[in-house]
PDB file of N, CA and C in Angstrom:
ATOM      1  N   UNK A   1       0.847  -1.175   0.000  1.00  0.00           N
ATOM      2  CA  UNK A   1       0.000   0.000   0.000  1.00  0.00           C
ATOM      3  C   UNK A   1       0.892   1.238   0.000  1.00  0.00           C
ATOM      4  N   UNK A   2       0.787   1.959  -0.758  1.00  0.00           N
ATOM      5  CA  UNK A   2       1.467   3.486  -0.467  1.00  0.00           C
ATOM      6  C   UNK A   2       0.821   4.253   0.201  1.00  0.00           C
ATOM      7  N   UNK A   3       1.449   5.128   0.398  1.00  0.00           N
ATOM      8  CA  UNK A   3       0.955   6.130   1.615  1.00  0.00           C
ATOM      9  C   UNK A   3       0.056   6.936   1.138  1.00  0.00           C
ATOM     10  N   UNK A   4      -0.297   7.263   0.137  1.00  0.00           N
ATOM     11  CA  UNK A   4      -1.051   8.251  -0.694  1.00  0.00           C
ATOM     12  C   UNK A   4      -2.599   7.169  -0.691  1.00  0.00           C
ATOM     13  N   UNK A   5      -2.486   6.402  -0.453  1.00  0.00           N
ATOM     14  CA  UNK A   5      -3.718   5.278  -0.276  1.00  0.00           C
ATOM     15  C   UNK A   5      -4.429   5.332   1.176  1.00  0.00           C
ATOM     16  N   UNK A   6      -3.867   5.795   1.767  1.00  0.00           N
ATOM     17  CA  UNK A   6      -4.574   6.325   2.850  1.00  0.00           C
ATOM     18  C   UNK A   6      -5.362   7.475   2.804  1.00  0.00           C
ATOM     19  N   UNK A   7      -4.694   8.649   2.445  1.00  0.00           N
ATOM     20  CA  UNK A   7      -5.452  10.031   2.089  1.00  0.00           C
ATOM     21  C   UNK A   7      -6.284   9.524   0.635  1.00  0.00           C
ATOM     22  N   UNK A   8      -6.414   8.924   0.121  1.00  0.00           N
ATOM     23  CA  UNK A   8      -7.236   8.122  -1.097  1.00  0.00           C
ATOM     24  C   UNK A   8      -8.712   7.413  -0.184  1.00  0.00           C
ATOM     25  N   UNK A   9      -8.200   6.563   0.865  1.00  0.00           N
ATOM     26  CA  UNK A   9      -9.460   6.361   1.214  1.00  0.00           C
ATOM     27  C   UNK A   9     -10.325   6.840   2.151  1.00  0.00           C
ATOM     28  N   UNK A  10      -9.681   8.070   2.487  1.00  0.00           N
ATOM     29  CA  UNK A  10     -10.191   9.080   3.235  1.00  0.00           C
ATOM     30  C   UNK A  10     -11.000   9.656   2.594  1.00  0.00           C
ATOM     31  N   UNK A  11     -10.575  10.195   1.262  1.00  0.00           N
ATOM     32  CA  UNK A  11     -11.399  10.812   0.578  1.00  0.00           C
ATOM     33  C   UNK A  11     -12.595  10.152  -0.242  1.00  0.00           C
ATOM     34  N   UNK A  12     -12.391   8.928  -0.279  1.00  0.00           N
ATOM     35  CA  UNK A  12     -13.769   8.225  -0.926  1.00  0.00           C
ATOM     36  C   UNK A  12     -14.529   8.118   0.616  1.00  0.00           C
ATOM     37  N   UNK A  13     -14.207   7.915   1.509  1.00  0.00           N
ATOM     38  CA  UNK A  13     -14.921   7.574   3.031  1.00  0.00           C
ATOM     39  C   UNK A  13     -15.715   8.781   2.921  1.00  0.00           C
ATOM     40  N   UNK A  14     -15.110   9.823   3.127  1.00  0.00           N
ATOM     41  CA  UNK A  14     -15.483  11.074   3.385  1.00  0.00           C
ATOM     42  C   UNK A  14     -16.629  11.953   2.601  1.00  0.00           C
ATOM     43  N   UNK A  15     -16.074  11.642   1.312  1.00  0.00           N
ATOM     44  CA  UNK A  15     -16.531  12.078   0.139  1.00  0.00           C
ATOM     45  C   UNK A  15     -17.192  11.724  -1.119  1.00  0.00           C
ATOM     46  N   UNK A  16     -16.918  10.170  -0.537  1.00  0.00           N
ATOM     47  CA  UNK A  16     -17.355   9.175  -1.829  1.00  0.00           C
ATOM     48  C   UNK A  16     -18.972   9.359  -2.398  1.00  0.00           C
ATOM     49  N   UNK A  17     -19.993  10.086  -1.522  1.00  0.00           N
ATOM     50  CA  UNK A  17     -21.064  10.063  -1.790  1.00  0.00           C
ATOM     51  C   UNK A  17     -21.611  11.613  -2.973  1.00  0.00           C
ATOM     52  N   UNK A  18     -20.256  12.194  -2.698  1.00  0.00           N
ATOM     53  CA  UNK A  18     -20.785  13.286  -3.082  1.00  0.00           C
ATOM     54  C   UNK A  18     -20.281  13.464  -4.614  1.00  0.00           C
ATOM     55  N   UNK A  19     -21.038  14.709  -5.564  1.00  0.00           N
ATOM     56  CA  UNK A  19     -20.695  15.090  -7.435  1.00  0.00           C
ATOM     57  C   UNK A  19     -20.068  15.926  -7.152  1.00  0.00           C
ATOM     58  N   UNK A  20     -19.231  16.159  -7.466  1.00  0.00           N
ATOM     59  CA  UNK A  20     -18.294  17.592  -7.767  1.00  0.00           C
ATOM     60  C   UNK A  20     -18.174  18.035  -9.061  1.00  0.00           C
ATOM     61  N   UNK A  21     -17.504  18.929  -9.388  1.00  0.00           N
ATOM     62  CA  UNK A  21     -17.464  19.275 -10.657  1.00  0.00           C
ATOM     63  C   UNK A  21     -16.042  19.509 -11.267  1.00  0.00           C
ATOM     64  N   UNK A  22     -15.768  19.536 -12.281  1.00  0.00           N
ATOM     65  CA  UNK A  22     -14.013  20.090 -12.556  1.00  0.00           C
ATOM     66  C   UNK A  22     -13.687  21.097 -12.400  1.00  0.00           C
ATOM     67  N   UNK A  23     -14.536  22.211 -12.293  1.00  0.00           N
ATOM     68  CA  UNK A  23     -14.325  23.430 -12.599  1.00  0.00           C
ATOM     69  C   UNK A  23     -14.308  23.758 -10.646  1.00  0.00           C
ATOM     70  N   UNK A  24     -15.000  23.059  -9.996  1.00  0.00           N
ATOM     71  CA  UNK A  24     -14.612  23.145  -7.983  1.00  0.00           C
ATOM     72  C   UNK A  24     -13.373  22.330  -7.726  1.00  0.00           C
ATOM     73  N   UNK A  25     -13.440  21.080  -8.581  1.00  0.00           N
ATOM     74  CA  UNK A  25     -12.065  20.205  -8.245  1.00  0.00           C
ATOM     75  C   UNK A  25     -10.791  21.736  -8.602  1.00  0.00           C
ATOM     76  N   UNK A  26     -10.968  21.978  -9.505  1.00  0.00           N
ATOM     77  CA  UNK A  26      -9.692  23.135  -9.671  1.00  0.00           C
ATOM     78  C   UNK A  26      -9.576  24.596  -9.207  1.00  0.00           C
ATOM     79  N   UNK A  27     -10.819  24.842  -8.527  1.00  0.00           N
ATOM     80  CA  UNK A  27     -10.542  25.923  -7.882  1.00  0.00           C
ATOM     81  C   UNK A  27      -9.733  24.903  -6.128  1.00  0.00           C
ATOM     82  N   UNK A  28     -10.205  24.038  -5.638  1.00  0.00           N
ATOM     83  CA  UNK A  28      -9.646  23.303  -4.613  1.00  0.00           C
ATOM     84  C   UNK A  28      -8.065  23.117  -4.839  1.00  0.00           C
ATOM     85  N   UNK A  29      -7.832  22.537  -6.163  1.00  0.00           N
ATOM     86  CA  UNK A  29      -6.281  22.555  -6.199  1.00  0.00           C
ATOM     87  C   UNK A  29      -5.735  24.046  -6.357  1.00  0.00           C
ATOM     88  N   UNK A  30      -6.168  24.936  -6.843  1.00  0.00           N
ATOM     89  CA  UNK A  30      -5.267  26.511  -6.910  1.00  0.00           C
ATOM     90  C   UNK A  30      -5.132  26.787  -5.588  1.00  0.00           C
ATOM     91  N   UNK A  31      -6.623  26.429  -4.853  1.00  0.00           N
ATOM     92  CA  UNK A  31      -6.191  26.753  -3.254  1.00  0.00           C
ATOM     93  C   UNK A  31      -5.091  26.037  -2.628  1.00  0.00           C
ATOM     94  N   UNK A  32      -5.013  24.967  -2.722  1.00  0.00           N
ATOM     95  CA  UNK A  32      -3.866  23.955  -2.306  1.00  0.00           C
ATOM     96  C   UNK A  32      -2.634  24.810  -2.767  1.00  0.00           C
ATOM     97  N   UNK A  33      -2.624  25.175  -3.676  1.00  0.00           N
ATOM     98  CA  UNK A  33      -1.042  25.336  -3.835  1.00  0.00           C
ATOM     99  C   UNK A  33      -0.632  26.702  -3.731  1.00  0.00           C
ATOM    100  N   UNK A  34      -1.801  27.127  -3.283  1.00  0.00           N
ATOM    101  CA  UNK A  34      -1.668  28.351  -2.690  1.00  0.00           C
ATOM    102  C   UNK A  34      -0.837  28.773  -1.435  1.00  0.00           C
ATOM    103  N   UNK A  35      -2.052  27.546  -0.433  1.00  0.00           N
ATOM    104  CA  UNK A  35      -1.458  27.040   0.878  1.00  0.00           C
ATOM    105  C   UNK A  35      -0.155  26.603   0.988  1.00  0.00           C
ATOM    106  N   UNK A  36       0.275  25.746  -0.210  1.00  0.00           N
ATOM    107  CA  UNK A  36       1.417  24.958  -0.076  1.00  0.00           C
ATOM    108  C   UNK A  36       2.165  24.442  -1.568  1.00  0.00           C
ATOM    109  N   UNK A  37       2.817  26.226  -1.997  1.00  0.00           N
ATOM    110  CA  UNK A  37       3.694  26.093  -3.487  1.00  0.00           C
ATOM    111  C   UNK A  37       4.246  24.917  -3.441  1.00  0.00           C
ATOM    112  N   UNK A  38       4.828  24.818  -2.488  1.00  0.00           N
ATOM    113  CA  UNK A  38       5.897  22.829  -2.583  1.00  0.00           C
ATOM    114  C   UNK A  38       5.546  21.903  -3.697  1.00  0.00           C
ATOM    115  N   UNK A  39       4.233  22.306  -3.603  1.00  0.00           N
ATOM    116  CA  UNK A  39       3.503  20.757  -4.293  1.00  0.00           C
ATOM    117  C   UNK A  39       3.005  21.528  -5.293  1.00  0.00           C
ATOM    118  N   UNK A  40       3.112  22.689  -6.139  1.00  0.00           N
ATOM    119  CA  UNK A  40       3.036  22.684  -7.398  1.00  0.00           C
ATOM    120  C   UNK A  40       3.320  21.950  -8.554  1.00  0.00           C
ATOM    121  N   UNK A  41       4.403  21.461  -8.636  1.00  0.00           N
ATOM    122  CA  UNK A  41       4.365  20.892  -9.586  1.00  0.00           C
ATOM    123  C   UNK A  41       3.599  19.634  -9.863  1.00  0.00           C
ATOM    124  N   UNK A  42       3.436  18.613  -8.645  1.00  0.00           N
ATOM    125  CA  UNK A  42       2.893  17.198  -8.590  1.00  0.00           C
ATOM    126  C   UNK A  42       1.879  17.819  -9.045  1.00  0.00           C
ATOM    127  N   UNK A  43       0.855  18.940  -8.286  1.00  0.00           N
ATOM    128  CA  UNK A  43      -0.460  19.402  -8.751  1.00  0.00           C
ATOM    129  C   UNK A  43      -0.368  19.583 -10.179  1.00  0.00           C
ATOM    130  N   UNK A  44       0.142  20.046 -10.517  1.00  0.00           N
ATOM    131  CA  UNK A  44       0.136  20.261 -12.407  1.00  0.00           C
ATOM    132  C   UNK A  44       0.465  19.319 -13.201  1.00  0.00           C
ATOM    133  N   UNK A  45       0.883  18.279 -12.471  1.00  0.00           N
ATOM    134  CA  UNK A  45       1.045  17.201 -12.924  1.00  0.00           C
ATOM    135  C   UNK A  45      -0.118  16.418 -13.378  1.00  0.00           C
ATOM    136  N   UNK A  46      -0.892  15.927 -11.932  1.00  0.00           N
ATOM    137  CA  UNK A  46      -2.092  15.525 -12.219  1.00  0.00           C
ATOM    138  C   UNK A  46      -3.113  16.315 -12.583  1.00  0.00           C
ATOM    139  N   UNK A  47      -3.377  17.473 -12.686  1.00  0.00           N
ATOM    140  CA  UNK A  47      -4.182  18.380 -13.296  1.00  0.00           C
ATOM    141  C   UNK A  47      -4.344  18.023 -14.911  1.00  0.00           C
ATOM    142  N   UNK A  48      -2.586  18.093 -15.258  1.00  0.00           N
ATOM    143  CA  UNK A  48      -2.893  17.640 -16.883  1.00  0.00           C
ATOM    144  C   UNK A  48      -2.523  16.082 -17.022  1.00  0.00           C
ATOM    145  N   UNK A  49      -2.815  14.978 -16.057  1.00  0.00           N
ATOM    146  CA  UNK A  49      -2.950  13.938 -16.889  1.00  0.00           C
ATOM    147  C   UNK A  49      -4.562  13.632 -16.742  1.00  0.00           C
ATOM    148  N   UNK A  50      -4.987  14.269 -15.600  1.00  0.00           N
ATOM    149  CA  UNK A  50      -6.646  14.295 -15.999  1.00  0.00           C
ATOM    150  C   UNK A  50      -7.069  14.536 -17.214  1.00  0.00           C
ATOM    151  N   UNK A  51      -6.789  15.728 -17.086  1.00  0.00           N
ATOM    152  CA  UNK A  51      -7.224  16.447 -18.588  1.00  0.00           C
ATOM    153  C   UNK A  51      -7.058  15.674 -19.737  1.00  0.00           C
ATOM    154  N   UNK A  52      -5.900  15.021 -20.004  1.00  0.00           N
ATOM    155  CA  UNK A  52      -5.561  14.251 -21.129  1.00  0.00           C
ATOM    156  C   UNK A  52      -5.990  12.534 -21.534  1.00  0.00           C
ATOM    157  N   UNK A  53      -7.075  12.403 -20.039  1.00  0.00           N
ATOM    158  CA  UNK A  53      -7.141  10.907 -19.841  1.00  0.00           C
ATOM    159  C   UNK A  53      -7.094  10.255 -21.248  1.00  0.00           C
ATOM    160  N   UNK A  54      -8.443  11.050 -21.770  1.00  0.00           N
ATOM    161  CA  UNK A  54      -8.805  10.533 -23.366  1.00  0.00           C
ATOM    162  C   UNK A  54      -8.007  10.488 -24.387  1.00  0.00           C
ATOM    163  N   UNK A  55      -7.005  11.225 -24.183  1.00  0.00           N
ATOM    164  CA  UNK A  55      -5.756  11.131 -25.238  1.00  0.00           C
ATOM    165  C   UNK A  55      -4.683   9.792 -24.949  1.00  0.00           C
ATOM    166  N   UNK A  56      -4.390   9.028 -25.762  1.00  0.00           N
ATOM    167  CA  UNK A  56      -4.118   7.882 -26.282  1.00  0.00           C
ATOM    168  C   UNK A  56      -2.592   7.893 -26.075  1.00  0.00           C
ATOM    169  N   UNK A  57      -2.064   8.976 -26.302  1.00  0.00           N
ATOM    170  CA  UNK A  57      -0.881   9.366 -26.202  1.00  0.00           C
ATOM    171  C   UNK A  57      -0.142   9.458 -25.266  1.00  0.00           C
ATOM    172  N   UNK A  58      -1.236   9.898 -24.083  1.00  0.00           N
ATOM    173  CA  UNK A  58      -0.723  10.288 -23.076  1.00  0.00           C
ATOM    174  C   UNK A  58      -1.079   9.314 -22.063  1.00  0.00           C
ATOM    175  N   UNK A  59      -1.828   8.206 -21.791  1.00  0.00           N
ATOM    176  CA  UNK A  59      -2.287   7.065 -20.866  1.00  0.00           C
ATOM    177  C   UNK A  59      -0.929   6.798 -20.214  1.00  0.00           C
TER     178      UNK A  59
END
């Protein structure tokens, strides 16, 4: 298990019931890295492999 699997099932525990949207998921991450530049880049990381799920290229 990695450690990131913990804060993973926190957030389905927590949250699993609820819709969000992309456009709140990314105002939540600007806040994050607001709070905490450190983790800019990982954030932009997964920001654009979301974005790209559908691209073939990028899986």
């Amino acid at each position: 298990m990695y450690f990131t699997d913990r804060g993973l099932e926190e957030l389905a525990f927590r949250r699993g019931g609820q819709e969000v949207s992309f456009e709140c998921l990314t105002e939540q991450m600007r806040t994050f890295v607001d709070l905490h530049p450190e983790f800019e880049t990982p954030v932009e990381r997964l920001a654009t492999w979301l974005a790209r799920l559908d691209d073939e290229d990028d899986a």
